[in-house]
C-alpha atoms as a PDB file:
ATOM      1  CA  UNK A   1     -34.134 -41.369 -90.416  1.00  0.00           C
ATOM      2  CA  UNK A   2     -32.168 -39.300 -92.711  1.00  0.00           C
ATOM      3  CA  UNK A   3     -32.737 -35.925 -90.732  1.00  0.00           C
ATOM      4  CA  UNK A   4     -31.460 -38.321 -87.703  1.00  0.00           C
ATOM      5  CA  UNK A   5     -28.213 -39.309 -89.489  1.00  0.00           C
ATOM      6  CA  UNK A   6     -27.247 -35.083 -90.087  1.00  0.00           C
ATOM      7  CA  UNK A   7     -28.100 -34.749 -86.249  1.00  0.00           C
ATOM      8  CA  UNK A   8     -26.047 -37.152 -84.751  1.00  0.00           C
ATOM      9  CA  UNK A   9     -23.038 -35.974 -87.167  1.00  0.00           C
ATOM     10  CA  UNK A  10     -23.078 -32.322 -86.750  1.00  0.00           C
ATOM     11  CA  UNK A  11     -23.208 -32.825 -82.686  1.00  0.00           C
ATOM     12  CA  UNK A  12     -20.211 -34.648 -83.177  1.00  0.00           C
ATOM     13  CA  UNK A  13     -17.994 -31.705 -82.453  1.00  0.00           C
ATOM     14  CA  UNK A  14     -20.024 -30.535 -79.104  1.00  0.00           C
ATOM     15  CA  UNK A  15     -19.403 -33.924 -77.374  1.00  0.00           C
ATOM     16  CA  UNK A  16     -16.270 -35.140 -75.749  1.00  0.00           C
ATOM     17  CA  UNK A  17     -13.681 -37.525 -77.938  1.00  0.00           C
ATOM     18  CA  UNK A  18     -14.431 -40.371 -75.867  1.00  0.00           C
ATOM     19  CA  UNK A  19     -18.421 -40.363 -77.209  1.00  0.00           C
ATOM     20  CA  UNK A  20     -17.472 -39.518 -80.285  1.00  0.00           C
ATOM     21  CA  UNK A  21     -17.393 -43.456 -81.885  1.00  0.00           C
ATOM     22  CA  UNK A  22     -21.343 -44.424 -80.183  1.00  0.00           C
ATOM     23  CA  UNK A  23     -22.550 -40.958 -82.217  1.00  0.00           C
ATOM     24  CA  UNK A  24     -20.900 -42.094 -85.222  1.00  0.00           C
ATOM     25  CA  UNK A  25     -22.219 -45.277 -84.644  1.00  0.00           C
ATOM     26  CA  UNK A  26     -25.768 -43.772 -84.182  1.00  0.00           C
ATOM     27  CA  UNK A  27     -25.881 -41.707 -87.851  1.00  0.00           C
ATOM     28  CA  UNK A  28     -24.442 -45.279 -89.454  1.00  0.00           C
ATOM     29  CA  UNK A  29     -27.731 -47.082 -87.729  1.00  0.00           C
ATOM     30  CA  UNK A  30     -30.246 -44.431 -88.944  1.00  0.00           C
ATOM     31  CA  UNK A  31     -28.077 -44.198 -92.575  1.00  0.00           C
ATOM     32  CA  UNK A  32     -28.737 -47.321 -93.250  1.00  0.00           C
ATOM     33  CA  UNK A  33     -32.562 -47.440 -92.716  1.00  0.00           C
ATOM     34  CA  UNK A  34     -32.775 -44.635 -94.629  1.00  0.00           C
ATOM     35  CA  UNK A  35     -30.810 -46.050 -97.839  1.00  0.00           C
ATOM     36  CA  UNK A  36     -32.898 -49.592 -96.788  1.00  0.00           C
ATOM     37  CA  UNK A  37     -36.313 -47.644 -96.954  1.00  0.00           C
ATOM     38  CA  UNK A  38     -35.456 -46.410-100.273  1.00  0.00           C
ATOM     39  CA  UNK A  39     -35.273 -50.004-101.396  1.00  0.00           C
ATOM     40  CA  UNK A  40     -37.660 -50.978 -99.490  1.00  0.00           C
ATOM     41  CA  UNK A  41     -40.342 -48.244-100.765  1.00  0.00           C
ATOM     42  CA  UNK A  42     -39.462 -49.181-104.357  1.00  0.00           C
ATOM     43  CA  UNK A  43     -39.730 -52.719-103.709  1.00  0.00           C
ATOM     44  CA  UNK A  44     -43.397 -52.171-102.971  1.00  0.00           C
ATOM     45  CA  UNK A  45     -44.190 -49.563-105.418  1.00  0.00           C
ATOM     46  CA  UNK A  46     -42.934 -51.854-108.225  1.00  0.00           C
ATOM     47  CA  UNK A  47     -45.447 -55.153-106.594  1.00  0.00           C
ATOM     48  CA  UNK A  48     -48.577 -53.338-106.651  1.00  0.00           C
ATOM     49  CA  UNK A  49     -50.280 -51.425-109.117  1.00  0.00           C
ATOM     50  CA  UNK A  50     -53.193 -48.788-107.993  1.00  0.00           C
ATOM     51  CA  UNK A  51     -55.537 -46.908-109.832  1.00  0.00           C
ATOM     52  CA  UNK A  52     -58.606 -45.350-109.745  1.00  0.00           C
ATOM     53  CA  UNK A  53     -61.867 -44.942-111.896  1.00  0.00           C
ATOM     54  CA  UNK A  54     -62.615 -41.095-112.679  1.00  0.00           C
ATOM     55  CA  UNK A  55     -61.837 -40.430-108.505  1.00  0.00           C
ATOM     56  CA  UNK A  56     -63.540 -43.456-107.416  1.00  0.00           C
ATOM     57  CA  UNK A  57     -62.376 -45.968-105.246  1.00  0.00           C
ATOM     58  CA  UNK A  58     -58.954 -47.608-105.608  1.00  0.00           C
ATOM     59  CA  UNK A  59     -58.073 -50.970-106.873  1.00  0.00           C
ATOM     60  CA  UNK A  60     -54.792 -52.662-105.873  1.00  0.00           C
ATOM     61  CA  UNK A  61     -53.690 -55.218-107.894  1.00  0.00           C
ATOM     62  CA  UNK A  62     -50.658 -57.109-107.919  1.00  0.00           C
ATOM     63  CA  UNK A  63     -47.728 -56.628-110.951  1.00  0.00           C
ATOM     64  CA  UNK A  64     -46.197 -60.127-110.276  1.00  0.00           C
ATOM     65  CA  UNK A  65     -43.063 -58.827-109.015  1.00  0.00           C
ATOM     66  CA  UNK A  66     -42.306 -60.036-105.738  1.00  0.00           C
ATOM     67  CA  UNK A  67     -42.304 -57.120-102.806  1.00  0.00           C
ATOM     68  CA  UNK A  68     -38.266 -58.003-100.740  1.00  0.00           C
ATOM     69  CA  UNK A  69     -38.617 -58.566 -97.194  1.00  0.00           C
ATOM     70  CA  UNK A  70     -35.074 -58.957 -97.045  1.00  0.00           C
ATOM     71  CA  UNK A  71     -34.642 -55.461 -97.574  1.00  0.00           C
ATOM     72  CA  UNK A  72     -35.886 -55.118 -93.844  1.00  0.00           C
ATOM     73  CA  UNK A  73     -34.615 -58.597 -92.312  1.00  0.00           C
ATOM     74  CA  UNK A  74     -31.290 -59.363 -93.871  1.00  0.00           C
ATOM     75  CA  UNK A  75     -30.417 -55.955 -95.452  1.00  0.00           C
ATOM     76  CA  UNK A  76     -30.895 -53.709 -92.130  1.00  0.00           C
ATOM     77  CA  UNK A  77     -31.206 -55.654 -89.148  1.00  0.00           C
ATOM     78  CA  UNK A  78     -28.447 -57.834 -89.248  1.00  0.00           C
ATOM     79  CA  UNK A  79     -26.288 -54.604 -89.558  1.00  0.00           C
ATOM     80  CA  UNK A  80     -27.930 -52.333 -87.336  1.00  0.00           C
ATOM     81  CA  UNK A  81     -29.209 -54.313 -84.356  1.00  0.00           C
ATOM     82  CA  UNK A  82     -25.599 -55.374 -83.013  1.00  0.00           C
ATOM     83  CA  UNK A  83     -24.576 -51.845 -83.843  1.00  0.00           C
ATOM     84  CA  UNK A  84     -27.379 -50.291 -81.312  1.00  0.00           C
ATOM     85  CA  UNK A  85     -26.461 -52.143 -78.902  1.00  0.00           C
ATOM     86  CA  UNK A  86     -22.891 -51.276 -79.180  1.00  0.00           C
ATOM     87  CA  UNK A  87     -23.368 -48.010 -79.171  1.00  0.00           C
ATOM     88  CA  UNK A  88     -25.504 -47.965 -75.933  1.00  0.00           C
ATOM     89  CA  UNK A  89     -22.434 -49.813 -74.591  1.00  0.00           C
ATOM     90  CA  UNK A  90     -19.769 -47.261 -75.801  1.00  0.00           C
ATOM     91  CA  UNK A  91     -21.492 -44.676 -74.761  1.00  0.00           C
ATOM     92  CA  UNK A  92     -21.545 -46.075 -71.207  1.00  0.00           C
ATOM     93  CA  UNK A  93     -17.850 -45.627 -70.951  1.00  0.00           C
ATOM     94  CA  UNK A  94     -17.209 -48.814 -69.199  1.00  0.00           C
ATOM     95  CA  UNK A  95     -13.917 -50.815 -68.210  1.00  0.00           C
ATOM     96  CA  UNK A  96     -12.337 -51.304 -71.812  1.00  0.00           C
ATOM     97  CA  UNK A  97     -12.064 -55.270 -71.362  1.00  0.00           C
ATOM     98  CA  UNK A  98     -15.970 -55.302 -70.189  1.00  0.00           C
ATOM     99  CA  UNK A  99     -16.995 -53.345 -72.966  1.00  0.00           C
ATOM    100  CA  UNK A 100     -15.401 -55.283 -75.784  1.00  0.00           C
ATOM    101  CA  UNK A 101     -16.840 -58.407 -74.053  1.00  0.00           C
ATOM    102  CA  UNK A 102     -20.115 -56.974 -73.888  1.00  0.00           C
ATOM    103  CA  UNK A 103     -19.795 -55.770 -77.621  1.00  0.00           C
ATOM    104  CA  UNK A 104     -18.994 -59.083 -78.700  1.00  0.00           C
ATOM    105  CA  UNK A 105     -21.285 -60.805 -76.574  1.00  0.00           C
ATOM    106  CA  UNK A 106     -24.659 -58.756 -77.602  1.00  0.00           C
ATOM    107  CA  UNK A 107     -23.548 -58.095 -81.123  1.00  0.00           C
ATOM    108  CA  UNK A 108     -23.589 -62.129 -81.512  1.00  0.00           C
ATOM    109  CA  UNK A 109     -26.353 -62.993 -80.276  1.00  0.00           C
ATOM    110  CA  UNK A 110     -28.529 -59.973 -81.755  1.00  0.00           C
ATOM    111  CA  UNK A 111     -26.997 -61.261 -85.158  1.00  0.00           C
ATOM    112  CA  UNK A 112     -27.992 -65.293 -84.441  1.00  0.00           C
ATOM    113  CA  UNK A 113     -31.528 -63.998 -83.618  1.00  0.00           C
ATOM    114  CA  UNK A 114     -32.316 -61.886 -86.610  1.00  0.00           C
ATOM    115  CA  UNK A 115     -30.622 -65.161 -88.486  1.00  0.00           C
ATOM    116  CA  UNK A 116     -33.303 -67.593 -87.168  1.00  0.00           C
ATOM    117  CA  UNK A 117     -35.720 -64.591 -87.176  1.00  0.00           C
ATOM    118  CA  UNK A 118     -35.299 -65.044 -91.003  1.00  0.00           C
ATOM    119  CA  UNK A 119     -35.947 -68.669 -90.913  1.00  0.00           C
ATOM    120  CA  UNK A 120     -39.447 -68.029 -89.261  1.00  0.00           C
ATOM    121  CA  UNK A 121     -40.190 -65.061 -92.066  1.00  0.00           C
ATOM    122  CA  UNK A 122     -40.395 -67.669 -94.619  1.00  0.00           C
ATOM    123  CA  UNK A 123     -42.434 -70.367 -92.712  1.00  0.00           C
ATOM    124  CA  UNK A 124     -46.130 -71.666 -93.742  1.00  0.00           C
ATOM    125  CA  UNK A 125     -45.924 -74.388 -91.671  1.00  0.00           C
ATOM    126  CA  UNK A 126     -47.146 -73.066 -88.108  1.00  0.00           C
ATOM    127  CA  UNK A 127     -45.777 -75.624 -85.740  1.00  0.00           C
ATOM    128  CA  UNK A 128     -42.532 -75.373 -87.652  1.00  0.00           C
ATOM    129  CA  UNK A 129     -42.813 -71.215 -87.719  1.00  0.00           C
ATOM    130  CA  UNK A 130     -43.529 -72.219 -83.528  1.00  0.00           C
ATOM    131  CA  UNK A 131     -39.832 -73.819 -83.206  1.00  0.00           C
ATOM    132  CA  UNK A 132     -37.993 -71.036 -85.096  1.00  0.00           C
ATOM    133  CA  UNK A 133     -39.698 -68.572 -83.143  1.00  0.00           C
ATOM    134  CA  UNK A 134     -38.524 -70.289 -79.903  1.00  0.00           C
ATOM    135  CA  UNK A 135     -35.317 -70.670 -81.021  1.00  0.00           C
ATOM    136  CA  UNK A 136     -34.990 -67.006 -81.795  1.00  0.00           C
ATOM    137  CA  UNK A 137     -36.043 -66.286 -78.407  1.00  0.00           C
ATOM    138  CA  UNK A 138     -33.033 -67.887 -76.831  1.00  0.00           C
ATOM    139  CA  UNK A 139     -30.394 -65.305 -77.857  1.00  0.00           C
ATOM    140  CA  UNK A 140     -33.249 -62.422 -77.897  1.00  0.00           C
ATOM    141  CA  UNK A 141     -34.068 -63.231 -74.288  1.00  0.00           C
ATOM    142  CA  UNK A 142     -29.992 -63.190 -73.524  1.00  0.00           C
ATOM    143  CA  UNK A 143     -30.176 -59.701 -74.487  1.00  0.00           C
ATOM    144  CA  UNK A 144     -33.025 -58.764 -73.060  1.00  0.00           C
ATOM    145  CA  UNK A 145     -31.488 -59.831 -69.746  1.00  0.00           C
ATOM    146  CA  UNK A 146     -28.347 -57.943 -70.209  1.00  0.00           C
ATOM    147  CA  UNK A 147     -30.125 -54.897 -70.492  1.00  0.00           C
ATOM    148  CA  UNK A 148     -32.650 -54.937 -67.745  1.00  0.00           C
ATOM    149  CA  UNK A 149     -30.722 -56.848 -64.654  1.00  0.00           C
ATOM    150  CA  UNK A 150     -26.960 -57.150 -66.028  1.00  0.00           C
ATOM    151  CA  UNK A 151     -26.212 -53.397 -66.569  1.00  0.00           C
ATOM    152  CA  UNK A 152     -27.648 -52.230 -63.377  1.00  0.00           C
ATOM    153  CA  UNK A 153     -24.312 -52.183 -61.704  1.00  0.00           C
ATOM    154  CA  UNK A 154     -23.150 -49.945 -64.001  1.00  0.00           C
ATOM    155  CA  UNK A 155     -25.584 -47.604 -64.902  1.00  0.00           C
ATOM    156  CA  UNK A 156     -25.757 -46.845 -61.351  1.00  0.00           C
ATOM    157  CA  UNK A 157     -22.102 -45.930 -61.950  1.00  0.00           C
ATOM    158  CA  UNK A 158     -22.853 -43.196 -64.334  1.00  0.00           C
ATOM    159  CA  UNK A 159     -21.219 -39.530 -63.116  1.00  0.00           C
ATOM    160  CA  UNK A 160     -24.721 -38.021 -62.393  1.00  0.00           C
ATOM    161  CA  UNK A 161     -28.094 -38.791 -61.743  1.00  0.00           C
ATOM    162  CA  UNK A 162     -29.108 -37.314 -64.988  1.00  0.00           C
ATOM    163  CA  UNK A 163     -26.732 -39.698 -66.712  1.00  0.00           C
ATOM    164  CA  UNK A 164     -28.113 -42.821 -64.982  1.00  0.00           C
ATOM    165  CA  UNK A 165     -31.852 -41.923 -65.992  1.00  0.00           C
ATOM    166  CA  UNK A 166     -31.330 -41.212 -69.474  1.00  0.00           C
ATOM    167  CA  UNK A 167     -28.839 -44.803 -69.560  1.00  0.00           C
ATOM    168  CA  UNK A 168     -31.476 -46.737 -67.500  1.00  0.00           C
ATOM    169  CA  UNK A 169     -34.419 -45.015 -70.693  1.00  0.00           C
ATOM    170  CA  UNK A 170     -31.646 -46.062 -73.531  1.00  0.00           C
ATOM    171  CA  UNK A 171     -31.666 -49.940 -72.241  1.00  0.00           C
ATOM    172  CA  UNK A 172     -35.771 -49.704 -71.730  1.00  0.00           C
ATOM    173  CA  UNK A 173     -36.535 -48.123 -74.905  1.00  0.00           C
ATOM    174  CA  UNK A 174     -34.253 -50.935 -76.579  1.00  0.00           C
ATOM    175  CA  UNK A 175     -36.101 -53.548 -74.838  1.00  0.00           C
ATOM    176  CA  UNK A 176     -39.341 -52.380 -75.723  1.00  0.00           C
ATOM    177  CA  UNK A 177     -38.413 -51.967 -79.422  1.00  0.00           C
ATOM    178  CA  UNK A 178     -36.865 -55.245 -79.382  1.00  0.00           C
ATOM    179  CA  UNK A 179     -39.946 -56.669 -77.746  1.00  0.00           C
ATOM    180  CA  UNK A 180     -41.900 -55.594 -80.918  1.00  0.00           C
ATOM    181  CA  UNK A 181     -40.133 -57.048 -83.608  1.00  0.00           C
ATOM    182  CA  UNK A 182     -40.689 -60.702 -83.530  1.00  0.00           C
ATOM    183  CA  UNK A 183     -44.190 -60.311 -82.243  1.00  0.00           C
ATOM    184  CA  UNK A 184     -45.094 -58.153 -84.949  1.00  0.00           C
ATOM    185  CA  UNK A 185     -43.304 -60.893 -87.035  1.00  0.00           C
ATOM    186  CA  UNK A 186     -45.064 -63.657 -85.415  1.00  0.00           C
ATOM    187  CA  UNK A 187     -48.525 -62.654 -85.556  1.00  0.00           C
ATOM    188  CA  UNK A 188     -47.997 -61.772 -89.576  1.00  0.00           C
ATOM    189  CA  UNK A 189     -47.141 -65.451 -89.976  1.00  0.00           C
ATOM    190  CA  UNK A 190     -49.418 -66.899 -87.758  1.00  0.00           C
ATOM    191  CA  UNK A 191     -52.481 -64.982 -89.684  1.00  0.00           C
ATOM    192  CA  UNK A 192     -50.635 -66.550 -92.870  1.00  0.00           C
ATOM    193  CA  UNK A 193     -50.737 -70.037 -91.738  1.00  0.00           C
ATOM    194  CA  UNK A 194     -54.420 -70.317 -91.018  1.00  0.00           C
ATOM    195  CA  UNK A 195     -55.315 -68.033 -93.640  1.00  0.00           C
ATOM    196  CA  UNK A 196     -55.805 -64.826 -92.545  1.00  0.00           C
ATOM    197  CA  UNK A 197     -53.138 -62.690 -94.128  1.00  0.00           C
ATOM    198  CA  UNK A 198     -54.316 -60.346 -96.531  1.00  0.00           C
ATOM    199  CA  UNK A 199     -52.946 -56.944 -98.372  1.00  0.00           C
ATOM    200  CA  UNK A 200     -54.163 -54.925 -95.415  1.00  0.00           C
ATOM    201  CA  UNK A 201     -52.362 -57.052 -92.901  1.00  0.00           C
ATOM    202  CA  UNK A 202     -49.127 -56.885 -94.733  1.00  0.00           C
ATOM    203  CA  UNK A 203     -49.518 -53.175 -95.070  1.00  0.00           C
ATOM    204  CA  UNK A 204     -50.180 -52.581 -91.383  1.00  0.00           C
ATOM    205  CA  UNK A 205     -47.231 -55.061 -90.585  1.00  0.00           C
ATOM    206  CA  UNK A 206     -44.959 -52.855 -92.471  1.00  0.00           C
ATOM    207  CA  UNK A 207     -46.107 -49.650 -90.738  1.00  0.00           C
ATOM    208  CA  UNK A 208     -45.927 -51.371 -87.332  1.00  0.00           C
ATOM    209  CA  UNK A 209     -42.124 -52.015 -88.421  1.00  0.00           C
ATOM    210  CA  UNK A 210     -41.560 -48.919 -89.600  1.00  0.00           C
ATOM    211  CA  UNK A 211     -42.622 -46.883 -86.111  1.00  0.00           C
ATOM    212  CA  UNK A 212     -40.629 -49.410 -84.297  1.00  0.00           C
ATOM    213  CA  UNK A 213     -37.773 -48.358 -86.638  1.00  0.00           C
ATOM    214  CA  UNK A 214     -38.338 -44.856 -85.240  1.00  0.00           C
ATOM    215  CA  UNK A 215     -38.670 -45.367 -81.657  1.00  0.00           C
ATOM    216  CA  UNK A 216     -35.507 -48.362 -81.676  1.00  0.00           C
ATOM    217  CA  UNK A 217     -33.111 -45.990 -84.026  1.00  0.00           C
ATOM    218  CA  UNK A 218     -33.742 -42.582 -84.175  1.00  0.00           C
ATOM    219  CA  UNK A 219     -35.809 -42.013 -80.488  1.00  0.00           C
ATOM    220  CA  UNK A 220     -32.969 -44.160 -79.136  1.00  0.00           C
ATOM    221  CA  UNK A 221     -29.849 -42.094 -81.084  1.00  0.00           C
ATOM    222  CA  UNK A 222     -31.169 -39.340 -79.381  1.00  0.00           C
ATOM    223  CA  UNK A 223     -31.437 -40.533 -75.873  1.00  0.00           C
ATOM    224  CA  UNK A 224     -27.335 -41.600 -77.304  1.00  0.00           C
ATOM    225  CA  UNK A 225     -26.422 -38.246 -78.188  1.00  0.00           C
ATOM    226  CA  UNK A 226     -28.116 -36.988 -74.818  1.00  0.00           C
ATOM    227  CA  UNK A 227     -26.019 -39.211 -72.405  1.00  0.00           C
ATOM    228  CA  UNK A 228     -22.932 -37.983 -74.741  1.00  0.00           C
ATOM    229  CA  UNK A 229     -23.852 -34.226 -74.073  1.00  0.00           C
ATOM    230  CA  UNK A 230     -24.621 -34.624 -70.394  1.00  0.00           C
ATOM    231  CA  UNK A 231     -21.422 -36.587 -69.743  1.00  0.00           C
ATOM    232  CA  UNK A 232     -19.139 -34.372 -72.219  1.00  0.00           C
ATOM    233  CA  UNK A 233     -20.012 -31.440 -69.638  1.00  0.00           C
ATOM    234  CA  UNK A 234     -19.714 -33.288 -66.650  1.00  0.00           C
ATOM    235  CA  UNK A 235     -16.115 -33.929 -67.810  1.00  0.00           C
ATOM    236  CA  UNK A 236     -14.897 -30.868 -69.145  1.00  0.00           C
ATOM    237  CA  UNK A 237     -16.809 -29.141 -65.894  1.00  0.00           C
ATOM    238  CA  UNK A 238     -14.379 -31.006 -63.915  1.00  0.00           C
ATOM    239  CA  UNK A 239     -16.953 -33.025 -62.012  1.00  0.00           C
ATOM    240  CA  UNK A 240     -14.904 -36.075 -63.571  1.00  0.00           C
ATOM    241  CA  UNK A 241     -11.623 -37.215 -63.947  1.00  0.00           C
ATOM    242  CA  UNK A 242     -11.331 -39.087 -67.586  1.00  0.00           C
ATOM    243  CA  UNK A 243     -10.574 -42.645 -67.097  1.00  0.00           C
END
């Protein structure tokens, strides 16, 4: 995440002005994983306590200080999911009064989900954990449907055909990411509730989050700083007239 934050910001000089703001906004994503993780990683090292018997097998036991989810949920989503998606819409270079609507729009409703995302974190009750989840569906499945039908129109606008694919990856790789999160979420709870969760389960629930991290922010900052570069030449080729 960190080597993805020095990317985006060095390339800011070899794409045009008008890309500039979605690459900035791309290092800020990935910058604040990384100063999240750092939290995050300490936050578990200081729960759990490991050691081994002359090379034996490991024990892990817990210290009694509680591991912070909200390091993940409140401390880094509800910052950097709106800005992803605004960034895939800047980058798009559309009408100025349809992208600030659109900004607004999907930064909202990414920022209501991840708020009654929270709400389902902390549920033992599983018909209760049921409603939250559906009620975080709601705005997630707004988005969702922005990406895949409601920018069709105007990815199929894009200068070249180049531009169009790597758009038309940018909204599926965001769909797919955001796909992942509240399942992941959901089936951690649901083992919880019926008594299944365990210290393995919340380990490999954290490294499921943590690839999705990498394929949603720093995979998708680079398909970003692609559509920058292969617009920026189209432009100063000539091919384009800036708006």
């Amino acid at each position: 995440m960190g080597s993805a934050t020095i990317f985006f910001w060095l390339q800011l000089a070899n794409v045009s002005k008008s890309y500039r703001t979605a690459l900035i906004i791309a290092g800020i994503v990935t910058c604040i994983t990384t100063y999240r993780n750092f939290g995050y990683y300490n936050s578990w090292v200081e729960a759990f306590k490991v050691v081994t018997n002359d090379g034996g097998d490991y024990t892990v036991t817990l210290t009694g200080i509680p591991f912070l989810y909200e390091y993940r949920d409140r401390g880094d989503w509800m910052l950097t999911l709106p800005l992803l998606l605004i960034e895939l819409i800047l980058v798009m270079k559309l009408p100025h009064e349809e992208t600030v609507s659109l900004c607004w729009k999907l930064g909202m409703a990414s920022v209501l989900m991840v708020a009654l995302g929270h709400f389902l974190e902390i549920q033992d009750d599983l018909p209760v954990l049921w409603i939250w989840w559906f009620l975080a569906m709601i705005p997630f499945c707004y988005v969702v449907r922005t990406l895949v039908v409601g920018l069709n129109e105007a990815t199929s606008k894009q200068p070249t055909p180049a531009a169009a694919s790597l758009v038309s990856a940018a909204r599926y790789v965001t769909v797919v990411s955001w796909l992942a999160y509240p399942f992941v979420g959901l089936a951690w709870q649901a083992m919880g509730s019926v008594g299944l969760a365990s210290p393995t389960a919340l380990m490999y629930e954290q490294i499921g989050y943590s690839l999705v991290d990498v394929w949603a922010k720093a995979f998708f900052g680079v398909l970003i700083w692609a559509i920058a570069s292969e617009k920026s030449a189209v432009e100063e080729s000539g091919r384009l007239l800036p708006h």
